[in-house]
PDB file of N, CA and C in Angstrom:
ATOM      1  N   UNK A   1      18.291   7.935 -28.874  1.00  0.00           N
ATOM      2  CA  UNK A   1      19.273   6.986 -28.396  1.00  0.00           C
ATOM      3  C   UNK A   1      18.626   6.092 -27.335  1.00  0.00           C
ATOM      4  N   UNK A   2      18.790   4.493 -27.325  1.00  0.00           N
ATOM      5  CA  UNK A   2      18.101   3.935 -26.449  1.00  0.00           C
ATOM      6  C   UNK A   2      19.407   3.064 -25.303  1.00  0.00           C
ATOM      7  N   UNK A   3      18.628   3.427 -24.177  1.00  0.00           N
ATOM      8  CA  UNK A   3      19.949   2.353 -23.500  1.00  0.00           C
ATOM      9  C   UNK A   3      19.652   1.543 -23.043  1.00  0.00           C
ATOM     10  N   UNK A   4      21.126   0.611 -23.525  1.00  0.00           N
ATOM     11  CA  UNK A   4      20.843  -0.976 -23.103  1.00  0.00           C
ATOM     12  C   UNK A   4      20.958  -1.330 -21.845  1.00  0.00           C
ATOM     13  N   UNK A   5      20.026  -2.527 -21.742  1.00  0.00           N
ATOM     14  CA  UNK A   5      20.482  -3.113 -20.116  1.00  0.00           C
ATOM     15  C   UNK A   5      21.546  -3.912 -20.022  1.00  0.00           C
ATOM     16  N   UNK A   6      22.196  -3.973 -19.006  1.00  0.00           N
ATOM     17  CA  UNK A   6      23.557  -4.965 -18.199  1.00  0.00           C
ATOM     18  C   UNK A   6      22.747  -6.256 -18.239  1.00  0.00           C
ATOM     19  N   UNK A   7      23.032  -7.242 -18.728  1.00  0.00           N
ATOM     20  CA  UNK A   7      21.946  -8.502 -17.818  1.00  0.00           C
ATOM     21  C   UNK A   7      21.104  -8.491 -18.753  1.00  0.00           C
ATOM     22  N   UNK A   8      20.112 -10.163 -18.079  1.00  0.00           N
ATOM     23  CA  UNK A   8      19.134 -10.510 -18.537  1.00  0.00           C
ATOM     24  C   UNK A   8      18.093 -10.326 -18.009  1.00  0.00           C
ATOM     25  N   UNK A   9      16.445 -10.410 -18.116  1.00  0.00           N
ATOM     26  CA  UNK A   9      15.810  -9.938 -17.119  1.00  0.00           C
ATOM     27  C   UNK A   9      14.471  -8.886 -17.943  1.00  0.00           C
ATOM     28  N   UNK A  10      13.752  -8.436 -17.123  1.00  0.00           N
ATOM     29  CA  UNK A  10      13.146  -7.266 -17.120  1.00  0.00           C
ATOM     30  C   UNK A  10      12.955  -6.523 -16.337  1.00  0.00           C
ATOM     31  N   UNK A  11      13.334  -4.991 -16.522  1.00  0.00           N
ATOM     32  CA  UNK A  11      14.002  -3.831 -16.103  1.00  0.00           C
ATOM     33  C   UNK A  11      13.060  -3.521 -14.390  1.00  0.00           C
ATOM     34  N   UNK A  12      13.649  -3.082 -13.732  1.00  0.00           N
ATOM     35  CA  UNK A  12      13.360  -3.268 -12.126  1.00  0.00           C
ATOM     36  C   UNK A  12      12.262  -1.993 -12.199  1.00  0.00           C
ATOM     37  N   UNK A  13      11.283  -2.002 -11.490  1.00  0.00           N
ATOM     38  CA  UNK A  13      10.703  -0.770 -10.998  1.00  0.00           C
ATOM     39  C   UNK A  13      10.406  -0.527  -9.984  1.00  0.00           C
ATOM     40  N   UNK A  14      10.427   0.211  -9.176  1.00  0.00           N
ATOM     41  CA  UNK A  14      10.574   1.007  -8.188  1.00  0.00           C
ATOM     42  C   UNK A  14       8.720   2.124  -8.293  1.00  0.00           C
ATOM     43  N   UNK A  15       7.595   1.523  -6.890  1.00  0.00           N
ATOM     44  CA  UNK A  15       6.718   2.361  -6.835  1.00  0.00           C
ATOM     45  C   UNK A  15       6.789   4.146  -6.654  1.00  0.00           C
ATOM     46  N   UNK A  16       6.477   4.433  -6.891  1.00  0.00           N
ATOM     47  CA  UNK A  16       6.033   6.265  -6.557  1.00  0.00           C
ATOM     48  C   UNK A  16       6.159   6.014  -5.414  1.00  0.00           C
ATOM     49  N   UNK A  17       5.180   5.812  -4.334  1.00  0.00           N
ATOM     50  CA  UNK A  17       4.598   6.031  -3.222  1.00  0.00           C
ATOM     51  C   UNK A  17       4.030   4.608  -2.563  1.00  0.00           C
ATOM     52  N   UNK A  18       4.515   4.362  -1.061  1.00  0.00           N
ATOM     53  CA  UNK A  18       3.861   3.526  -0.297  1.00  0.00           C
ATOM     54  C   UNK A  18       2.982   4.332   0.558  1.00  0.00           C
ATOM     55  N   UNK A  19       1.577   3.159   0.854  1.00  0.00           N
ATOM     56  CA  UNK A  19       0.327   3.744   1.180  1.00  0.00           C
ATOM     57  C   UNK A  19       0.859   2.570   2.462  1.00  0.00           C
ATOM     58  N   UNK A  20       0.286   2.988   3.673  1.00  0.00           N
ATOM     59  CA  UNK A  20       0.975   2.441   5.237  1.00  0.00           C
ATOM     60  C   UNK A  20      -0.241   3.188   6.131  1.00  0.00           C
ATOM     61  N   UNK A  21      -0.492   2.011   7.470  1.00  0.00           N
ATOM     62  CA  UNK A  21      -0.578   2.694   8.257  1.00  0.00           C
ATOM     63  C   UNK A  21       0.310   2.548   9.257  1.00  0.00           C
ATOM     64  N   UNK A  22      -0.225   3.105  10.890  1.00  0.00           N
ATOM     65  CA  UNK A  22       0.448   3.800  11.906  1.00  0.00           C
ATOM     66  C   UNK A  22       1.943   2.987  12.000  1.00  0.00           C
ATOM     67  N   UNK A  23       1.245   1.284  11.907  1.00  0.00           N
ATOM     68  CA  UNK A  23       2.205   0.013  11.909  1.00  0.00           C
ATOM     69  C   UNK A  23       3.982   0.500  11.637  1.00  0.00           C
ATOM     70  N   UNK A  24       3.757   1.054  10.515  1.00  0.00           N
ATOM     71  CA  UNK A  24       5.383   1.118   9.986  1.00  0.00           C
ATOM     72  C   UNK A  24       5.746   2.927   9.979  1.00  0.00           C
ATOM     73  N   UNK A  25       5.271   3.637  10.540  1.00  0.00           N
ATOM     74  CA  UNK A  25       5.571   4.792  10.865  1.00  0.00           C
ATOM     75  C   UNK A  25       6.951   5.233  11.340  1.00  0.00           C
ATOM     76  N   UNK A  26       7.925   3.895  11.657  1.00  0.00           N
ATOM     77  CA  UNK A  26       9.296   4.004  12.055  1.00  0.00           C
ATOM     78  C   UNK A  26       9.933   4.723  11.600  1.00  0.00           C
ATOM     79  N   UNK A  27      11.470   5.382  12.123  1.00  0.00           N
ATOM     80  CA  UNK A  27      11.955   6.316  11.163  1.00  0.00           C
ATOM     81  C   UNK A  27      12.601   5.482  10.313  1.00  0.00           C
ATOM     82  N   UNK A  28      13.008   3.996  10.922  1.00  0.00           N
ATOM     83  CA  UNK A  28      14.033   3.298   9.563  1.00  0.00           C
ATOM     84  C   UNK A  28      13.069   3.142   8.647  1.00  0.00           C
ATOM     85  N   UNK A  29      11.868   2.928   8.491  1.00  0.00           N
ATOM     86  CA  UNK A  29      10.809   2.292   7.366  1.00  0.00           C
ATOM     87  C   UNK A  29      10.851   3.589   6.597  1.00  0.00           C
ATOM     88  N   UNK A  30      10.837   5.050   6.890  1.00  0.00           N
ATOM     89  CA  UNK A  30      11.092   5.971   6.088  1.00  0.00           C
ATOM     90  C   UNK A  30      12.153   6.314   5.746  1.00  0.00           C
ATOM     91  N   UNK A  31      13.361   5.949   6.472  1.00  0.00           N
ATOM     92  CA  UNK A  31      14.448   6.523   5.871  1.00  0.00           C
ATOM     93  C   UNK A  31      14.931   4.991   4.847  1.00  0.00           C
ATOM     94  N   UNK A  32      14.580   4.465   4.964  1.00  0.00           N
ATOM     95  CA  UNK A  32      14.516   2.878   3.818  1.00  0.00           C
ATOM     96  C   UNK A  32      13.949   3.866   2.532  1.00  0.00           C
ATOM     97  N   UNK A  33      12.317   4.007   2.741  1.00  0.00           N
ATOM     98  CA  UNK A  33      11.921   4.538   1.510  1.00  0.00           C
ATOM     99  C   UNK A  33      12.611   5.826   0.997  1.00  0.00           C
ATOM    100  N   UNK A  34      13.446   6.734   1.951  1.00  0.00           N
ATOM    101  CA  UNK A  34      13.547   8.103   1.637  1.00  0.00           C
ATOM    102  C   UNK A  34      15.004   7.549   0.744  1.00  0.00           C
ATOM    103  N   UNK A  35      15.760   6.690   0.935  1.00  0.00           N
ATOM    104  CA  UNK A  35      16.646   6.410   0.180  1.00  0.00           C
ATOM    105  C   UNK A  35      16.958   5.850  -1.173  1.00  0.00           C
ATOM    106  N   UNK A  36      15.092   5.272  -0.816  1.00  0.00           N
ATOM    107  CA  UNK A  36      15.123   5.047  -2.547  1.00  0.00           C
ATOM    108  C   UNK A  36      13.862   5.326  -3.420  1.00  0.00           C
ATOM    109  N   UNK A  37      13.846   6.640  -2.761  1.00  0.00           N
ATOM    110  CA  UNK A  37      13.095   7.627  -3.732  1.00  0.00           C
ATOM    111  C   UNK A  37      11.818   7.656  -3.981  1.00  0.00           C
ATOM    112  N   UNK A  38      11.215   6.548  -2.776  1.00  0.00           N
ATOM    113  CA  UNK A  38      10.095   6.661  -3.020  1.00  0.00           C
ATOM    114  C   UNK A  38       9.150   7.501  -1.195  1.00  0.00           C
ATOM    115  N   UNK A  39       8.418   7.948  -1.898  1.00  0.00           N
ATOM    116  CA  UNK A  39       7.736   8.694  -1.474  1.00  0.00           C
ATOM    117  C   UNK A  39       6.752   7.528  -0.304  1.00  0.00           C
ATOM    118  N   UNK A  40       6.683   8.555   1.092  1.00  0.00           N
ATOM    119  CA  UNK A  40       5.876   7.588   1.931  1.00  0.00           C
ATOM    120  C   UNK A  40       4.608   8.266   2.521  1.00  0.00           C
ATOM    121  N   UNK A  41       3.669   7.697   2.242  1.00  0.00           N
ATOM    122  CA  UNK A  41       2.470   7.860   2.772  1.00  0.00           C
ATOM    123  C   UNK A  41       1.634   7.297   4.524  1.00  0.00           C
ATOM    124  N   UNK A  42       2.006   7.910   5.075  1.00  0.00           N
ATOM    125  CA  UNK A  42       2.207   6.889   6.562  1.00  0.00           C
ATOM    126  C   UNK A  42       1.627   7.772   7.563  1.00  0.00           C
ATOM    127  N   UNK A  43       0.463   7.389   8.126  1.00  0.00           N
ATOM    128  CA  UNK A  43       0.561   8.611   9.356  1.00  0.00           C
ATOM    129  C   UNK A  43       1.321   8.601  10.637  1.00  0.00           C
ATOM    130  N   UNK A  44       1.303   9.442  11.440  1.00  0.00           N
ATOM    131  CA  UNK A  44       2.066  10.235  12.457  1.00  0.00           C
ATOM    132  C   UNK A  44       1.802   9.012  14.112  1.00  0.00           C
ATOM    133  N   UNK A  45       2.403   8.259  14.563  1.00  0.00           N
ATOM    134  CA  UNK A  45       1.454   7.525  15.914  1.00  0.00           C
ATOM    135  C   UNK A  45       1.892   9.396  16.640  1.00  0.00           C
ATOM    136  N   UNK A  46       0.576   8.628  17.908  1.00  0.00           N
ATOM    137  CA  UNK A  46       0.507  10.082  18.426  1.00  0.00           C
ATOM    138  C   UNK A  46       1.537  10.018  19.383  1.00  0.00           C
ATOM    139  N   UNK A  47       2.269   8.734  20.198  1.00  0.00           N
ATOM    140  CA  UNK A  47       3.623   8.891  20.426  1.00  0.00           C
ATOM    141  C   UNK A  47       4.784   9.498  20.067  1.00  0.00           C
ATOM    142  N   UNK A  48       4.612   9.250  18.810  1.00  0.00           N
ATOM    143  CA  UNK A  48       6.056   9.755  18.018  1.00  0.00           C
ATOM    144  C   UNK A  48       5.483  11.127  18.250  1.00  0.00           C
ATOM    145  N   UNK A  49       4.438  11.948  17.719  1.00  0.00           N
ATOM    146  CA  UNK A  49       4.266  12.821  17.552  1.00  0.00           C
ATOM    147  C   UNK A  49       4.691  13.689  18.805  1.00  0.00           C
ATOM    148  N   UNK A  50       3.995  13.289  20.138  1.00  0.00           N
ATOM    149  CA  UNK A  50       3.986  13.798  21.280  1.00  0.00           C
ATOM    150  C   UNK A  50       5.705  13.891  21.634  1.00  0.00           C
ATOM    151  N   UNK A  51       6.470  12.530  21.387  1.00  0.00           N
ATOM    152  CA  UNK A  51       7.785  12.747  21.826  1.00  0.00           C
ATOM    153  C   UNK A  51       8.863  14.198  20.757  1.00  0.00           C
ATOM    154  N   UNK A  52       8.544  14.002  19.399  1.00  0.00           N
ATOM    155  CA  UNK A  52       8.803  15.066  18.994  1.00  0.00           C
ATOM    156  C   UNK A  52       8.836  16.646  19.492  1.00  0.00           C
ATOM    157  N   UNK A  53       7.404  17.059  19.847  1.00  0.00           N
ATOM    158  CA  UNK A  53       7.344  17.906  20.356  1.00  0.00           C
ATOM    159  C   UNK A  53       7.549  18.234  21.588  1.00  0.00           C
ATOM    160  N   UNK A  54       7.749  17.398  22.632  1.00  0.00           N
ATOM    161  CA  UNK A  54       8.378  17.070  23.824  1.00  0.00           C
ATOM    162  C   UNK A  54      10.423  17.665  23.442  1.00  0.00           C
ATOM    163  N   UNK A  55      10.574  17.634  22.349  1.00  0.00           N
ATOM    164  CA  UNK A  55      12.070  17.396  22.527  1.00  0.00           C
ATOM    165  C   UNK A  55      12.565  19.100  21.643  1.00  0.00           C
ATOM    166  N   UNK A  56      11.085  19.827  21.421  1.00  0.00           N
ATOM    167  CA  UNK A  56      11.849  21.286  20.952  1.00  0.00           C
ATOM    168  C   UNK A  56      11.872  21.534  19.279  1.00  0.00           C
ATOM    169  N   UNK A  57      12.822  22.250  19.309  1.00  0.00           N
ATOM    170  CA  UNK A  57      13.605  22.549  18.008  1.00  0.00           C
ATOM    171  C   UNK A  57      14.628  21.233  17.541  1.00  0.00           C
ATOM    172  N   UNK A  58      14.749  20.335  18.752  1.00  0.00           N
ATOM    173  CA  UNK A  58      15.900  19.296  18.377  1.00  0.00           C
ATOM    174  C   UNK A  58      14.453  18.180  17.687  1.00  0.00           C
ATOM    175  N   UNK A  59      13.755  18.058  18.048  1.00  0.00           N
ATOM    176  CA  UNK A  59      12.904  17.474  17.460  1.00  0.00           C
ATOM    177  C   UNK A  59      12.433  17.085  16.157  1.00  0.00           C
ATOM    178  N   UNK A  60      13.113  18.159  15.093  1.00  0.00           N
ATOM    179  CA  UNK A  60      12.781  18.304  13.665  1.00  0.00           C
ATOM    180  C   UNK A  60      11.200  18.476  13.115  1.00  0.00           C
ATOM    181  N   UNK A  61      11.533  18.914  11.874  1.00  0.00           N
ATOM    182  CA  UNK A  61       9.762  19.132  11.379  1.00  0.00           C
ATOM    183  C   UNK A  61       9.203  17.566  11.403  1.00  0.00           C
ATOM    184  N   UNK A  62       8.004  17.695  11.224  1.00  0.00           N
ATOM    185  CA  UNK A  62       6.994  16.557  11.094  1.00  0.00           C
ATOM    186  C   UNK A  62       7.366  16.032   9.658  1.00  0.00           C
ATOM    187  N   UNK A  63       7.435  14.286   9.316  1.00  0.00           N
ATOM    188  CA  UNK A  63       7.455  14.260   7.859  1.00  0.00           C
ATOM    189  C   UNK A  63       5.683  14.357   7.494  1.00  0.00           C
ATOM    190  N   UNK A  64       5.866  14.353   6.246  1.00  0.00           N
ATOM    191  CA  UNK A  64       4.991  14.945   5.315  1.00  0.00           C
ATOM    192  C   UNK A  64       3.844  13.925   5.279  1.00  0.00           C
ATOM    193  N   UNK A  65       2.734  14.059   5.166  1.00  0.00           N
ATOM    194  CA  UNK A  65       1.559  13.127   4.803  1.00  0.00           C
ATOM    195  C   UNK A  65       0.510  13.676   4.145  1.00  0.00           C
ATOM    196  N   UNK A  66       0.095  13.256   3.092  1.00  0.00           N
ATOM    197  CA  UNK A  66      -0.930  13.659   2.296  1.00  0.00           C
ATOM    198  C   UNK A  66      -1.958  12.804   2.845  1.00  0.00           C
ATOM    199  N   UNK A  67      -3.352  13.344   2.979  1.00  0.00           N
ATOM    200  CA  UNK A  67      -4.110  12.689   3.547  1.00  0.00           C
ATOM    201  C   UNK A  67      -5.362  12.430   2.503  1.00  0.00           C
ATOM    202  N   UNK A  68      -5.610  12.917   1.554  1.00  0.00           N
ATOM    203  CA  UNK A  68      -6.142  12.807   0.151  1.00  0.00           C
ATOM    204  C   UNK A  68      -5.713  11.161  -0.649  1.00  0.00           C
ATOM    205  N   UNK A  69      -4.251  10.974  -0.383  1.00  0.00           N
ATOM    206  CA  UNK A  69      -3.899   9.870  -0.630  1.00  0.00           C
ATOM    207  C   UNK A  69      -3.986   8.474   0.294  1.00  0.00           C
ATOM    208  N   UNK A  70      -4.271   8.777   1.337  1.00  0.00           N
ATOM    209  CA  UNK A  70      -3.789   7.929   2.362  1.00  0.00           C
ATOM    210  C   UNK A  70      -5.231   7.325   2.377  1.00  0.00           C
ATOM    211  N   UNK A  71      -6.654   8.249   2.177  1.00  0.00           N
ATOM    212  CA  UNK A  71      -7.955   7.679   1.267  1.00  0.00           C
ATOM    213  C   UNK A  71      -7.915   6.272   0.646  1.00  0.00           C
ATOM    214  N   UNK A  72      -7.208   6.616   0.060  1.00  0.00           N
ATOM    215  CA  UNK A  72      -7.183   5.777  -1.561  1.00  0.00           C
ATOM    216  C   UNK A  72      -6.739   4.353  -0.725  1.00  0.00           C
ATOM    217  N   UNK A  73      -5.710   4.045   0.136  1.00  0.00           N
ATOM    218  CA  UNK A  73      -5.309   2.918   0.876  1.00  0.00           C
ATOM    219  C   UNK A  73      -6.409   2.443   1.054  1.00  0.00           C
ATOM    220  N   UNK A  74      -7.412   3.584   2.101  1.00  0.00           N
ATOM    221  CA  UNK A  74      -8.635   2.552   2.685  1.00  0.00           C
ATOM    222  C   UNK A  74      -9.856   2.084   1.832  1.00  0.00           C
ATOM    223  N   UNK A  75      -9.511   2.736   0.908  1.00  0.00           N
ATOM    224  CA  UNK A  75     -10.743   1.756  -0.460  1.00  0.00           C
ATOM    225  C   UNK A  75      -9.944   0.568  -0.792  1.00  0.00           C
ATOM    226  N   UNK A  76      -8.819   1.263  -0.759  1.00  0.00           N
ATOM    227  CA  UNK A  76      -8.198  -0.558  -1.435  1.00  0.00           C
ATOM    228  C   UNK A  76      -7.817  -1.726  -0.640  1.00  0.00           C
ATOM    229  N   UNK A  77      -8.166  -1.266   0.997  1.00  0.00           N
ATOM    230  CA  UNK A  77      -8.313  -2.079   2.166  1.00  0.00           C
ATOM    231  C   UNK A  77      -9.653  -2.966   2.511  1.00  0.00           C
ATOM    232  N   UNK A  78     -10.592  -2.049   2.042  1.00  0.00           N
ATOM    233  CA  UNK A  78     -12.011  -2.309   2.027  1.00  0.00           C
ATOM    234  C   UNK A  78     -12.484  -3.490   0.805  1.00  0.00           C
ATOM    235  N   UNK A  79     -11.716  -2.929  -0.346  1.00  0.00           N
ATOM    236  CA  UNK A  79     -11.974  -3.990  -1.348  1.00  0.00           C
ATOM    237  C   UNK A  79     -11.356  -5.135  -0.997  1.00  0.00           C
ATOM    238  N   UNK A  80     -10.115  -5.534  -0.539  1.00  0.00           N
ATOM    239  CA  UNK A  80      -9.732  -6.585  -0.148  1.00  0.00           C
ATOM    240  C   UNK A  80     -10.572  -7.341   0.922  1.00  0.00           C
ATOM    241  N   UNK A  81     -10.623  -6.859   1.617  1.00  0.00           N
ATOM    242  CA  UNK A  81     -11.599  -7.316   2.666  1.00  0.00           C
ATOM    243  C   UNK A  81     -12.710  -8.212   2.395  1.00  0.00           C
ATOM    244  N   UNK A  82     -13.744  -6.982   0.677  1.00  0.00           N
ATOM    245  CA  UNK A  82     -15.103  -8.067   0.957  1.00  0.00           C
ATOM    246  C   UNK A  82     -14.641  -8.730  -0.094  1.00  0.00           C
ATOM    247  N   UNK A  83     -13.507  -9.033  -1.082  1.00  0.00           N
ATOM    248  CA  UNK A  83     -13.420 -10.485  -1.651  1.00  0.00           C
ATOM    249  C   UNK A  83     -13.008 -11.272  -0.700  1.00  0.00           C
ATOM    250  N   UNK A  84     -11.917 -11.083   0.220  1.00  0.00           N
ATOM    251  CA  UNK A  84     -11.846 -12.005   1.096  1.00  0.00           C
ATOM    252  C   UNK A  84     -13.183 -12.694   1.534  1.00  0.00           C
ATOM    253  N   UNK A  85     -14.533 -12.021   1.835  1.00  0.00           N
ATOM    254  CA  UNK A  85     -15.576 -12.484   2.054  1.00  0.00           C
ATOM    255  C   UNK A  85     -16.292 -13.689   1.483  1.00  0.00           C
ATOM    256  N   UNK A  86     -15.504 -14.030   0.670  1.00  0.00           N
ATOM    257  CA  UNK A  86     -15.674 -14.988  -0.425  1.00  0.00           C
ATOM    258  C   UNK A  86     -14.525 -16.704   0.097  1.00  0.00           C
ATOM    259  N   UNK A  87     -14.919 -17.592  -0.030  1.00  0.00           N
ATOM    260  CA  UNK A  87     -14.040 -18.808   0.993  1.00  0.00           C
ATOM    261  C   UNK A  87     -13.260 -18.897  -0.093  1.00  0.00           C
ATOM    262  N   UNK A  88     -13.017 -18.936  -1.733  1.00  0.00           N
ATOM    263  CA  UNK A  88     -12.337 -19.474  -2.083  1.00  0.00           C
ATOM    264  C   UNK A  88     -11.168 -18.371  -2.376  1.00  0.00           C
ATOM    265  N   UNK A  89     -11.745 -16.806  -2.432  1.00  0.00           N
ATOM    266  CA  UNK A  89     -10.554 -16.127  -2.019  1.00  0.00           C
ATOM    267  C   UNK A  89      -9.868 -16.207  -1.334  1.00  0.00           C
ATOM    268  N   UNK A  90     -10.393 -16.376  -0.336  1.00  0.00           N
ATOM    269  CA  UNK A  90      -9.634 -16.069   0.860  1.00  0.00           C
ATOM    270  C   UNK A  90      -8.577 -17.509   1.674  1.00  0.00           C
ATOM    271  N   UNK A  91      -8.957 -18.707   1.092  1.00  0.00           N
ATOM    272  CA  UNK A  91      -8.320 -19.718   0.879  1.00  0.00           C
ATOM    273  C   UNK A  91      -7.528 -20.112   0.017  1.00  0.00           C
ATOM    274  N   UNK A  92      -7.489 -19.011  -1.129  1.00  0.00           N
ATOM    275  CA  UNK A  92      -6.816 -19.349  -2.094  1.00  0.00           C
ATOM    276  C   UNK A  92      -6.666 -20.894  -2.307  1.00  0.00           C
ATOM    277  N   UNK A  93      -7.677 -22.020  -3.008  1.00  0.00           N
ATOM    278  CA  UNK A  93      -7.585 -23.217  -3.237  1.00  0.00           C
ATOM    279  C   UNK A  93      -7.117 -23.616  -4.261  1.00  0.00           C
ATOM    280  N   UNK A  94      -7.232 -22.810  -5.491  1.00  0.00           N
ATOM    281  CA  UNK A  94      -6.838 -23.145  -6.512  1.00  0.00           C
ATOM    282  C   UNK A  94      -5.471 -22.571  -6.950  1.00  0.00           C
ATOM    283  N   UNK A  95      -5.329 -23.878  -7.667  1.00  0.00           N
ATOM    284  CA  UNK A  95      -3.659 -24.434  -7.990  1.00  0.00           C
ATOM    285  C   UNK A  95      -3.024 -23.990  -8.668  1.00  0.00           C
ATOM    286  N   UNK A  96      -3.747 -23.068 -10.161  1.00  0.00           N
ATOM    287  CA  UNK A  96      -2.812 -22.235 -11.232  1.00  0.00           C
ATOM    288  C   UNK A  96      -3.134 -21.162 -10.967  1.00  0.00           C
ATOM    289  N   UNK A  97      -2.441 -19.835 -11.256  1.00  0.00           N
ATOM    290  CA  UNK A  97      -2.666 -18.397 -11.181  1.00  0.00           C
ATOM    291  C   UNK A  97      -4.444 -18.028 -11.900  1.00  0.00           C
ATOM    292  N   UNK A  98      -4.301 -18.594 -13.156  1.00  0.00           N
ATOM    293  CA  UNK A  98      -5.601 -18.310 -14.044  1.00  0.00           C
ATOM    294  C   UNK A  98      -6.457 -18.460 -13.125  1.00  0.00           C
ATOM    295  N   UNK A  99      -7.078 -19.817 -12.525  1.00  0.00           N
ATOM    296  CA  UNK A  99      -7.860 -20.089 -12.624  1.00  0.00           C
ATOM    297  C   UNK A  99      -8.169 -19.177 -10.832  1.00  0.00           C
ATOM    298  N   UNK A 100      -7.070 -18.736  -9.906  1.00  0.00           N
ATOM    299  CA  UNK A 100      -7.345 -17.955  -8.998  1.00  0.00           C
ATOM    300  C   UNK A 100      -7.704 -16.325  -9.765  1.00  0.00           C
ATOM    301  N   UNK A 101      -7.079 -15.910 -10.656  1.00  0.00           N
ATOM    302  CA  UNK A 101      -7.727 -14.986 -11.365  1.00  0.00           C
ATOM    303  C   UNK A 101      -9.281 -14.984 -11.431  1.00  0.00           C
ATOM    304  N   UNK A 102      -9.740 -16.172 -12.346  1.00  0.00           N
ATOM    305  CA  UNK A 102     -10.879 -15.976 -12.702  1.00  0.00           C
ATOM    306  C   UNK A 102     -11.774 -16.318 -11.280  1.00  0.00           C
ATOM    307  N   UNK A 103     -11.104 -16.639 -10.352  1.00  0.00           N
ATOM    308  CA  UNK A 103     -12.629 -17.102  -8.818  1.00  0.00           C
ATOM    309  C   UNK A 103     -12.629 -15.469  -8.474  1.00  0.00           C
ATOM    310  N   UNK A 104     -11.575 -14.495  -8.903  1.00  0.00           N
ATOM    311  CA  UNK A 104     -11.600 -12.876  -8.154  1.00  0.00           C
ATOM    312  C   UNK A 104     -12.355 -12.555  -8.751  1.00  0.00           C
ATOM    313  N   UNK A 105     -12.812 -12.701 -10.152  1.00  0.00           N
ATOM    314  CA  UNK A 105     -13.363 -12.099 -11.423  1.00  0.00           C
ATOM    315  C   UNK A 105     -14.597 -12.044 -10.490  1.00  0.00           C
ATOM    316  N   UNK A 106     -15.113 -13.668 -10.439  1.00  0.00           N
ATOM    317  CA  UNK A 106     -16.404 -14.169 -10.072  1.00  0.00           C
ATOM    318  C   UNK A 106     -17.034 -13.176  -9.039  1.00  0.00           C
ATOM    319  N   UNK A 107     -15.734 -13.456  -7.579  1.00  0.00           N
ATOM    320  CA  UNK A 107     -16.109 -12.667  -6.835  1.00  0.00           C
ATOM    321  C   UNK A 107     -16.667 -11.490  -6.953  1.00  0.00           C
ATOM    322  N   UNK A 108     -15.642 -10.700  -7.856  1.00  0.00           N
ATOM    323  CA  UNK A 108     -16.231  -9.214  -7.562  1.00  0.00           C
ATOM    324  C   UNK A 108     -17.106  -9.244  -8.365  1.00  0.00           C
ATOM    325  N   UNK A 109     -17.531  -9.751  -9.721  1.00  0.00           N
ATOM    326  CA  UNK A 109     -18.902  -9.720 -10.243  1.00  0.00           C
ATOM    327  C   UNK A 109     -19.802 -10.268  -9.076  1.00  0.00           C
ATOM    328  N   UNK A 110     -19.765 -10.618  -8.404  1.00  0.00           N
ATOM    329  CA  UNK A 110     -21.110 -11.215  -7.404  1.00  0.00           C
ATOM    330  C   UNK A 110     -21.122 -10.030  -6.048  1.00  0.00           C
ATOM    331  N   UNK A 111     -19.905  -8.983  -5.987  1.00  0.00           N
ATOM    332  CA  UNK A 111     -19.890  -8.327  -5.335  1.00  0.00           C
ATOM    333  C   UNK A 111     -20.757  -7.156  -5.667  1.00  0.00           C
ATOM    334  N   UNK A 112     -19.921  -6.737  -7.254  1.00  0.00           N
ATOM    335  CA  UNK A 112     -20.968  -5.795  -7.792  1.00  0.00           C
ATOM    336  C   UNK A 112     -21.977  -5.788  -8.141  1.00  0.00           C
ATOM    337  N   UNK A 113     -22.909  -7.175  -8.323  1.00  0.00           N
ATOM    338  CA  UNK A 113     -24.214  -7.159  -8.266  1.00  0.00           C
ATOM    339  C   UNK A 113     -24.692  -7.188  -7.337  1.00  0.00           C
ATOM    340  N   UNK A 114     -24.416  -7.367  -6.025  1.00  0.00           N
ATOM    341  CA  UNK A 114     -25.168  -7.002  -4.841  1.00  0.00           C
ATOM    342  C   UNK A 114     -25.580  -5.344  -4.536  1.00  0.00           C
ATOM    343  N   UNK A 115     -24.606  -4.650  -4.912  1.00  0.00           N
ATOM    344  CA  UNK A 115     -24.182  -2.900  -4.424  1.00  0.00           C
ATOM    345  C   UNK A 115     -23.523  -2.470  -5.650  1.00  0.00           C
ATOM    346  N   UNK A 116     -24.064  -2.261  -7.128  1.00  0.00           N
ATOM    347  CA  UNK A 116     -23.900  -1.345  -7.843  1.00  0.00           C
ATOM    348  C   UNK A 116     -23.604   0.126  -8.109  1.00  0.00           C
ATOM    349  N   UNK A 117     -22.447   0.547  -7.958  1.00  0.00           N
ATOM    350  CA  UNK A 117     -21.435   1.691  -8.065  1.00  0.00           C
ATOM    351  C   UNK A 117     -22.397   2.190  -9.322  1.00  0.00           C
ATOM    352  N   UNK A 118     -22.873   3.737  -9.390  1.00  0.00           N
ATOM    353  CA  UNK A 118     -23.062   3.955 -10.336  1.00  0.00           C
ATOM    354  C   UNK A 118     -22.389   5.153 -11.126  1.00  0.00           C
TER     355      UNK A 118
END
């Protein structure tokens, strides 16, 4: 049995998991994500942390952080970074989507021939 959609459109999706740092560690930025089901990856500031434990048992447990995942952010922080290294990335000059597609292409081919991943 397949079900139909209400509307026109294509169907909404909703990520697994946001990758964050200390920046949005707020409790509304998690209780935003905790409401809609997605999972948050965020570490602890050592404020929050310290006031927590400052306040007891009223304090509540720590939320959860996988730190295996929170990895994966900083490669994909790092990669942004050295295309940015590039002026026309990082200026984004060009006028249609394609043709900013293909200057990333360029980029990272000129990236990966400098430092070959093997």
């Amino acid at each position: 049995m397949r079900i139909r959609r209400r509307g026109l459109g294509r169907p909404r999706r909703r990520p697994i998991r946001v990758l964050a740092d200390k920046a949005y560690s707020s409790r509304a930025n998690r209780s935003y994500l905790r409401r809609r089901g997605i999972q948050a990856v965020i570490p602890i500031k050592k404020d929050q942390q310290a006031n927590r434990l400052n306040r007891g048992r009223k304090g509540g447990r720590p939320p959860g952080f996988d730190a295996e995942r929170y990895k994966e952010r900083n490669t994909a922080e790092r990669c942004v970074n050295k295309l940015k290294g590039h002026r026309a990335v990082a200026l984004r000059t060009d006028k249609r989507e394609r043709i900013y597609e293909g200057t990333i292409d360029v980029a990272s081919i000129r990236i990966w021939l400098r430092d070959p991943v093997l």
